[in-house]
C-alpha atoms as a PDB file:
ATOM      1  CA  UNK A   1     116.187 101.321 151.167  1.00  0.00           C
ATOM      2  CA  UNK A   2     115.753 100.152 147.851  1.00  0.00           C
ATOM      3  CA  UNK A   3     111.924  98.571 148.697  1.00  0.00           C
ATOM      4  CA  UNK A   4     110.742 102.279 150.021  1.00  0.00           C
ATOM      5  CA  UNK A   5     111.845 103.728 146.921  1.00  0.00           C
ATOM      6  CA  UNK A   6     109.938 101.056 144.850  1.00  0.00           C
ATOM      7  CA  UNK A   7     106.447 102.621 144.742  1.00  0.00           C
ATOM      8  CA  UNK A   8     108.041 106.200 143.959  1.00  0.00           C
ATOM      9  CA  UNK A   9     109.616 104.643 140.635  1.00  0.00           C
ATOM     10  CA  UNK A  10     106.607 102.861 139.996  1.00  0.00           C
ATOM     11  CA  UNK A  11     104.135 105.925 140.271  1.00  0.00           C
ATOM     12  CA  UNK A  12     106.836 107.939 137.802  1.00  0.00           C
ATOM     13  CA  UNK A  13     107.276 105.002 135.563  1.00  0.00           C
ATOM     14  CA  UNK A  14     103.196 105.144 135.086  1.00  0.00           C
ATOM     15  CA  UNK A  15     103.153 108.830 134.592  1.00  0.00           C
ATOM     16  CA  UNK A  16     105.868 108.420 132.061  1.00  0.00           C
ATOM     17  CA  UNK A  17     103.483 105.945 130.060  1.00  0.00           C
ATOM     18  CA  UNK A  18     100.455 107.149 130.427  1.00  0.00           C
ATOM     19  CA  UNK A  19     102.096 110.818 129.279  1.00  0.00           C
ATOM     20  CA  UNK A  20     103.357 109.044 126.449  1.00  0.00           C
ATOM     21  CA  UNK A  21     100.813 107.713 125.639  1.00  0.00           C
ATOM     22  CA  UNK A  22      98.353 110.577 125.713  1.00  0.00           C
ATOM     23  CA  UNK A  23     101.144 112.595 123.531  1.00  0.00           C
ATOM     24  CA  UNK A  24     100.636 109.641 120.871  1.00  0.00           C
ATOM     25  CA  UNK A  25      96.676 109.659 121.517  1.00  0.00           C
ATOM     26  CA  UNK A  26      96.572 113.196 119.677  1.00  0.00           C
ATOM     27  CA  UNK A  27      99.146 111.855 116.869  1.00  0.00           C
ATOM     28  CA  UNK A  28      96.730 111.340 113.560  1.00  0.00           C
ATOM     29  CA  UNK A  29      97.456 107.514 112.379  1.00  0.00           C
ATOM     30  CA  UNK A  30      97.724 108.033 108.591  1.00  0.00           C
ATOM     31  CA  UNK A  31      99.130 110.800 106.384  1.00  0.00           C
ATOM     32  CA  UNK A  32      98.781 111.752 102.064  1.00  0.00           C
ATOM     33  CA  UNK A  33     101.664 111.390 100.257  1.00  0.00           C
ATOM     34  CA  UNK A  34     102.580 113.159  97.482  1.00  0.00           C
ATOM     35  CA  UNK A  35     104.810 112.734  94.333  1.00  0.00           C
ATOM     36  CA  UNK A  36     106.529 115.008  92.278  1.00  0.00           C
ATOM     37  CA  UNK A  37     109.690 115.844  90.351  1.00  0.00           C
ATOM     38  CA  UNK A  38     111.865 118.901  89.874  1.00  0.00           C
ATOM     39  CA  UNK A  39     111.759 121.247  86.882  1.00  0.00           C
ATOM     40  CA  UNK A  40     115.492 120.008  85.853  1.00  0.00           C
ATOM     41  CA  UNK A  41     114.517 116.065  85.631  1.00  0.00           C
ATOM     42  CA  UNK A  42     116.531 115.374  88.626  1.00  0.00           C
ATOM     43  CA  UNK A  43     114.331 112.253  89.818  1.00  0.00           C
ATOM     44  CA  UNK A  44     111.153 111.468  92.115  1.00  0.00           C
ATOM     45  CA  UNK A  45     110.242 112.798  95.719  1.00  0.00           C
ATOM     46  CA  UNK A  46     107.839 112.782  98.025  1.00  0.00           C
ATOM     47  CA  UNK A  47     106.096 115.289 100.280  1.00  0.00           C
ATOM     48  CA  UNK A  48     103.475 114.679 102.937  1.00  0.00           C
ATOM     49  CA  UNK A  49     100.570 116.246 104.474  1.00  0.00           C
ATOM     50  CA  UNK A  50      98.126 115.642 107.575  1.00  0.00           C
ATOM     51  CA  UNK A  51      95.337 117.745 105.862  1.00  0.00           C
ATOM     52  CA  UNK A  52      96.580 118.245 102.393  1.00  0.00           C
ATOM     53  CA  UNK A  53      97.209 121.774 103.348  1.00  0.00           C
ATOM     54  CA  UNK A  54     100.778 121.972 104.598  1.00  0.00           C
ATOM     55  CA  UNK A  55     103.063 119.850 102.718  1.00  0.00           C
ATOM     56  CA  UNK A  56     106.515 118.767 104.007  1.00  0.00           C
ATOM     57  CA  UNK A  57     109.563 117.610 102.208  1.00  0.00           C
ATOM     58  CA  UNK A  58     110.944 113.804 102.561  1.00  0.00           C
ATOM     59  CA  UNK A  59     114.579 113.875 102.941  1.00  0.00           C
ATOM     60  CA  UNK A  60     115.104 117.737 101.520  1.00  0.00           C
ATOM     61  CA  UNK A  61     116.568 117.614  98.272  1.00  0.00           C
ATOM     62  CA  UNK A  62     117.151 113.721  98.096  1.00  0.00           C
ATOM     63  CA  UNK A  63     115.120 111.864  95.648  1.00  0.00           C
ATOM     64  CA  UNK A  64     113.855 108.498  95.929  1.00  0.00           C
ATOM     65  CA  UNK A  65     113.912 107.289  92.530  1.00  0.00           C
ATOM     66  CA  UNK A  66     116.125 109.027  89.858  1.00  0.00           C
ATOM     67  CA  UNK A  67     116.669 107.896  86.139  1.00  0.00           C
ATOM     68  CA  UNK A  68     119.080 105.171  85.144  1.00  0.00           C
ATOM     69  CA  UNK A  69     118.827 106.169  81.458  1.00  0.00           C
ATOM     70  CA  UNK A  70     121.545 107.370  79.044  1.00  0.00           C
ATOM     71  CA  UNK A  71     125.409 108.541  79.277  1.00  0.00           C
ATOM     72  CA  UNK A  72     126.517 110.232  82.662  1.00  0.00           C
ATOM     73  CA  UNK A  73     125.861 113.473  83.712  1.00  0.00           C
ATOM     74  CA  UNK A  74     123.083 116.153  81.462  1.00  0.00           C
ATOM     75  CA  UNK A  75     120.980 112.822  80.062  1.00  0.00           C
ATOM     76  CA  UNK A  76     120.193 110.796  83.593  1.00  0.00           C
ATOM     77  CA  UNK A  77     116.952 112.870  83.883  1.00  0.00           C
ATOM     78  CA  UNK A  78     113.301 112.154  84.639  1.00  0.00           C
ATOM     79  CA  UNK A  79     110.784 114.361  83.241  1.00  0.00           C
ATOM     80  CA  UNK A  80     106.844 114.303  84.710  1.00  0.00           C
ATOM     81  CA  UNK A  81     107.005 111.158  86.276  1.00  0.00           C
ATOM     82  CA  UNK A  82     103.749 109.506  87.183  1.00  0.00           C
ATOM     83  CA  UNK A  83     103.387 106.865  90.128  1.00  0.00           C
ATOM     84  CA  UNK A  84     100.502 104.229  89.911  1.00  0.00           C
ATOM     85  CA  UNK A  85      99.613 101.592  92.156  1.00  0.00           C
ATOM     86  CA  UNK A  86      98.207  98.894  90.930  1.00  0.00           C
ATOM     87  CA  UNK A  87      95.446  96.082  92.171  1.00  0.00           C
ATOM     88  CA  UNK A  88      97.960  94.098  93.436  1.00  0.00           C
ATOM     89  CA  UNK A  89      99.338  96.904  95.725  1.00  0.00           C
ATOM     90  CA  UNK A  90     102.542  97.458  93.717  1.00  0.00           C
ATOM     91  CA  UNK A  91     103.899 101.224  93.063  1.00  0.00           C
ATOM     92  CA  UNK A  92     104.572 101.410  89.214  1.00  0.00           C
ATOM     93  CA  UNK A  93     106.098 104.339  88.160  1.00  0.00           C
ATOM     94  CA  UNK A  94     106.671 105.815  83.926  1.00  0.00           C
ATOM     95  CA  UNK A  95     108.353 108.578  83.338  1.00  0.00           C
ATOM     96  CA  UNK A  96     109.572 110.517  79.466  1.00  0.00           C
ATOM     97  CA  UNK A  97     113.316 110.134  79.262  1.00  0.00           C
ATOM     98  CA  UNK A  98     113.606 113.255  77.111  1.00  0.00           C
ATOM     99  CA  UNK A  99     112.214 115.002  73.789  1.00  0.00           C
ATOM    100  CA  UNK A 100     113.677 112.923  71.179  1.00  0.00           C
ATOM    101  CA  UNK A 101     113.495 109.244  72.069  1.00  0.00           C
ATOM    102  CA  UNK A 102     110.290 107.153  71.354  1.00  0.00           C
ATOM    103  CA  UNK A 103     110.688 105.170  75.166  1.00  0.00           C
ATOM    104  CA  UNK A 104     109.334 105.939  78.421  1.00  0.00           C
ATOM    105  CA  UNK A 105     110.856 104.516  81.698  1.00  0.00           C
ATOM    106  CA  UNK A 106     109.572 102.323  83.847  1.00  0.00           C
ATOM    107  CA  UNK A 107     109.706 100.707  87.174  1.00  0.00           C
ATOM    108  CA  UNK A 108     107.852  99.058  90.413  1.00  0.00           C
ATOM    109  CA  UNK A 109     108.743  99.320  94.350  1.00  0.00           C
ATOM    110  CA  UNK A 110     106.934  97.233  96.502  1.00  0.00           C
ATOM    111  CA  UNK A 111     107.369  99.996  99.369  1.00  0.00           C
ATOM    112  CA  UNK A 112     108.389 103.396  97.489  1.00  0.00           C
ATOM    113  CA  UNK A 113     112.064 103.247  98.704  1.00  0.00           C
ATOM    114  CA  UNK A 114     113.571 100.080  96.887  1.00  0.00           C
ATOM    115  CA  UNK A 115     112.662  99.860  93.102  1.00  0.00           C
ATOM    116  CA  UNK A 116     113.323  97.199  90.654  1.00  0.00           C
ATOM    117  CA  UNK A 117     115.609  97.926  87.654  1.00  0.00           C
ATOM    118  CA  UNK A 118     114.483 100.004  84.939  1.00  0.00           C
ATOM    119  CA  UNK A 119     113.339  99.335  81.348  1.00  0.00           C
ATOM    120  CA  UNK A 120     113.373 101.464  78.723  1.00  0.00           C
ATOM    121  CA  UNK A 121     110.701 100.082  76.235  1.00  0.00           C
ATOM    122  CA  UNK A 122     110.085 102.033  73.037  1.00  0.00           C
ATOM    123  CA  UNK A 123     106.337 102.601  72.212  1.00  0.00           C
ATOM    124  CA  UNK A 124     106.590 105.001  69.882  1.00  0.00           C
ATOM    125  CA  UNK A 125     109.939 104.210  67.260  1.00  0.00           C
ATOM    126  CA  UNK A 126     109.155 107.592  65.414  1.00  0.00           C
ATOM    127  CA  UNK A 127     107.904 110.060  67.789  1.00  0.00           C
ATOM    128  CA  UNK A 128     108.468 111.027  71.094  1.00  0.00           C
ATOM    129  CA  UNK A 129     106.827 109.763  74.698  1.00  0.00           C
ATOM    130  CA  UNK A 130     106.150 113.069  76.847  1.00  0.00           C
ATOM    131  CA  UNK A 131     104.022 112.829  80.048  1.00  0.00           C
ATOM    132  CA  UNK A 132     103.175 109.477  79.920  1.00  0.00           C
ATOM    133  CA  UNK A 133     100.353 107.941  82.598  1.00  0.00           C
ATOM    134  CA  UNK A 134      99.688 104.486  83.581  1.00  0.00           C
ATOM    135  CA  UNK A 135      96.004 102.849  84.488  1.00  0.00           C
ATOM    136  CA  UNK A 136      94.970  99.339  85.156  1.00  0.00           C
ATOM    137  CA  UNK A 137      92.590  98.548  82.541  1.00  0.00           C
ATOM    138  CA  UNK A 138      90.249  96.008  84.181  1.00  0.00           C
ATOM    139  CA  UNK A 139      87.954  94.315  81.443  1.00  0.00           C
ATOM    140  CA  UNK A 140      91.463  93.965  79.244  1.00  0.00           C
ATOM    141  CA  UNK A 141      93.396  92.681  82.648  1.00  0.00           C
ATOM    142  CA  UNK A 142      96.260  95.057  81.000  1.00  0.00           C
ATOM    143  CA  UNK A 143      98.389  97.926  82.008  1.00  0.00           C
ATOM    144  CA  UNK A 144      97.277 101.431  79.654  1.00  0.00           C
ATOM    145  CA  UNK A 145     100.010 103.641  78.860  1.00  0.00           C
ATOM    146  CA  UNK A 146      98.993 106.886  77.441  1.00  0.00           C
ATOM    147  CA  UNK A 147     101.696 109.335  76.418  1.00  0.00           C
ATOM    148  CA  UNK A 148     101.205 112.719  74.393  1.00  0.00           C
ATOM    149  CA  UNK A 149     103.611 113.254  71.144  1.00  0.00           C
ATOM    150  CA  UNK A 150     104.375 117.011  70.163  1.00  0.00           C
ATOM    151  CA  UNK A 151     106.132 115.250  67.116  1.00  0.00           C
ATOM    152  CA  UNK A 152     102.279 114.196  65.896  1.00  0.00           C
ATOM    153  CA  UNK A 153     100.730 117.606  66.321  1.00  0.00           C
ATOM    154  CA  UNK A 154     100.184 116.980  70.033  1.00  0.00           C
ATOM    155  CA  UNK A 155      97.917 113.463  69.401  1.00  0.00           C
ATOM    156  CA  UNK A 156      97.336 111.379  72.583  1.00  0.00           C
ATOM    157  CA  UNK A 157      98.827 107.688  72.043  1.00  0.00           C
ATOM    158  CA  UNK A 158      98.109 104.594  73.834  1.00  0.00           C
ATOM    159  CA  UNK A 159      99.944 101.005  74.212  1.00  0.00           C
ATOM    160  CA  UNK A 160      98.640  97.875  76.350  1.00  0.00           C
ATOM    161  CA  UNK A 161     101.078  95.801  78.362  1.00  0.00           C
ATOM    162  CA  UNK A 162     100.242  92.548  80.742  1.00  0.00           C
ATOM    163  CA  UNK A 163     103.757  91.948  82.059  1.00  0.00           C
ATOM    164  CA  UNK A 164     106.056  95.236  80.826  1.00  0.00           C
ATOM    165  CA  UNK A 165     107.962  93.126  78.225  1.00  0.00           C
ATOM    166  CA  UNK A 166     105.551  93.021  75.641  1.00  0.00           C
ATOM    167  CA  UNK A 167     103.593  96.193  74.472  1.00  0.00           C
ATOM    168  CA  UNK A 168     100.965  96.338  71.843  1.00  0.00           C
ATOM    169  CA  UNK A 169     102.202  98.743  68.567  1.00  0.00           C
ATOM    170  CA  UNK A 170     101.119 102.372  69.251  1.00  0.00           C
ATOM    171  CA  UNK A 171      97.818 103.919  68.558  1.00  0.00           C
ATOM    172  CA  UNK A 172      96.251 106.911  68.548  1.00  0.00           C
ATOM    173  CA  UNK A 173      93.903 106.843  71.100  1.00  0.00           C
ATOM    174  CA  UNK A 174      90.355 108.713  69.986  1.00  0.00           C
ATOM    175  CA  UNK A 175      89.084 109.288  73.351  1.00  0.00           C
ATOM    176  CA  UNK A 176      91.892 112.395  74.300  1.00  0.00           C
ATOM    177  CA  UNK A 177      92.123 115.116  72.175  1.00  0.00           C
ATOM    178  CA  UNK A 178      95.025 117.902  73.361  1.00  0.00           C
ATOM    179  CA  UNK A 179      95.292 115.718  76.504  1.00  0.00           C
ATOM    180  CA  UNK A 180      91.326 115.664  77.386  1.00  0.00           C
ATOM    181  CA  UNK A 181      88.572 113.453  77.767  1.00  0.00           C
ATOM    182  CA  UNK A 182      85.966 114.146  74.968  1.00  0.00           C
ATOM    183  CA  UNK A 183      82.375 113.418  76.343  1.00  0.00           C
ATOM    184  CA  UNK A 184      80.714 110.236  75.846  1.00  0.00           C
END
């Protein structure tokens, strides 16, 4: 009995993959991802998108990445965090810490989900480090961190780093003015 029902579970068990596998045939093979944080500095998340038109929540509410910085509770926050990835395909990410230190965060995740522990380097000893950005500067072989200061009448400031333990001294970088690119 069992060899007359043979070819009956074969014929379903190839409809069942071939199904399958025409569901998965219409399935794109890559999505956009997209970073952000909240208004109240409550960490990094991620959305994603098939067309860049719809985007979707990962894990609603739960952020990937959240500050390590200061005493419990109101000064554990991450304000504009920016995400990089660098040559070497690691995700670095720098975020201000809040209004009156002169330090940025910083950190790097292989995959996005586990990230190395933070540091906390100052740039900036008498001002402040708002919405700082990171860039791979390639003739310099050096990380560029540019930050914004509204304790310096708004100036854009840059430091240099080739291993985030070392930083060149702040400088006042002539190329932003108010955040922008001036011409060439």
């Amino acid at each position: 009995m069992t060899k007359r029902f043979f070819p009956v579970y074969m014929v379903l068990l190839s409809f069942l993959i071939s199904t399958k596998m025409a569901v998965y045939a219409n399935e794109p093979d890559s999505a956009y991802i997209f970073a952000y944080g909240d208004e109240n500095g409550g960490g990094l998340y991620f959305a994603w998108s098939i067309h860049q038109d719809d985007w979707h929540a990962i894990g609603h509410k739960h952020p990937f990445l959240k500050s390590d910085y200061g005493r419990w509770g109101s000064q554990k926050r991450m304000y504009d965090p920016f995400l990089f990835r660098a040559p070497d395909g690691q995700w670095h990410s720098v975020w201000s810490l809040n209004k009156e230190d002169g330090a940025i965060a910083h950190t790097v995740s292989s995959d996005l989900v586990y990230w190395k522990p933070q540091s906390y380097p100052v740039l900036m000893p008498h001002g402040n480090c708002l919405k700082p950005e990171i860039s791979y500067d390639m003739q310099r072989r050096e990380y560029r961190i540019l930050w914004h200061s509204d304790k310096s009448t708004q100036e854009v400031f840059l430091s240099f780093t080739g291993d985030f333990k070392y930083y060149t001294p702040a400088a006042r970088d002539d190329q932003h003015e108010n955040g922008r690119i001036q011409p060439s």
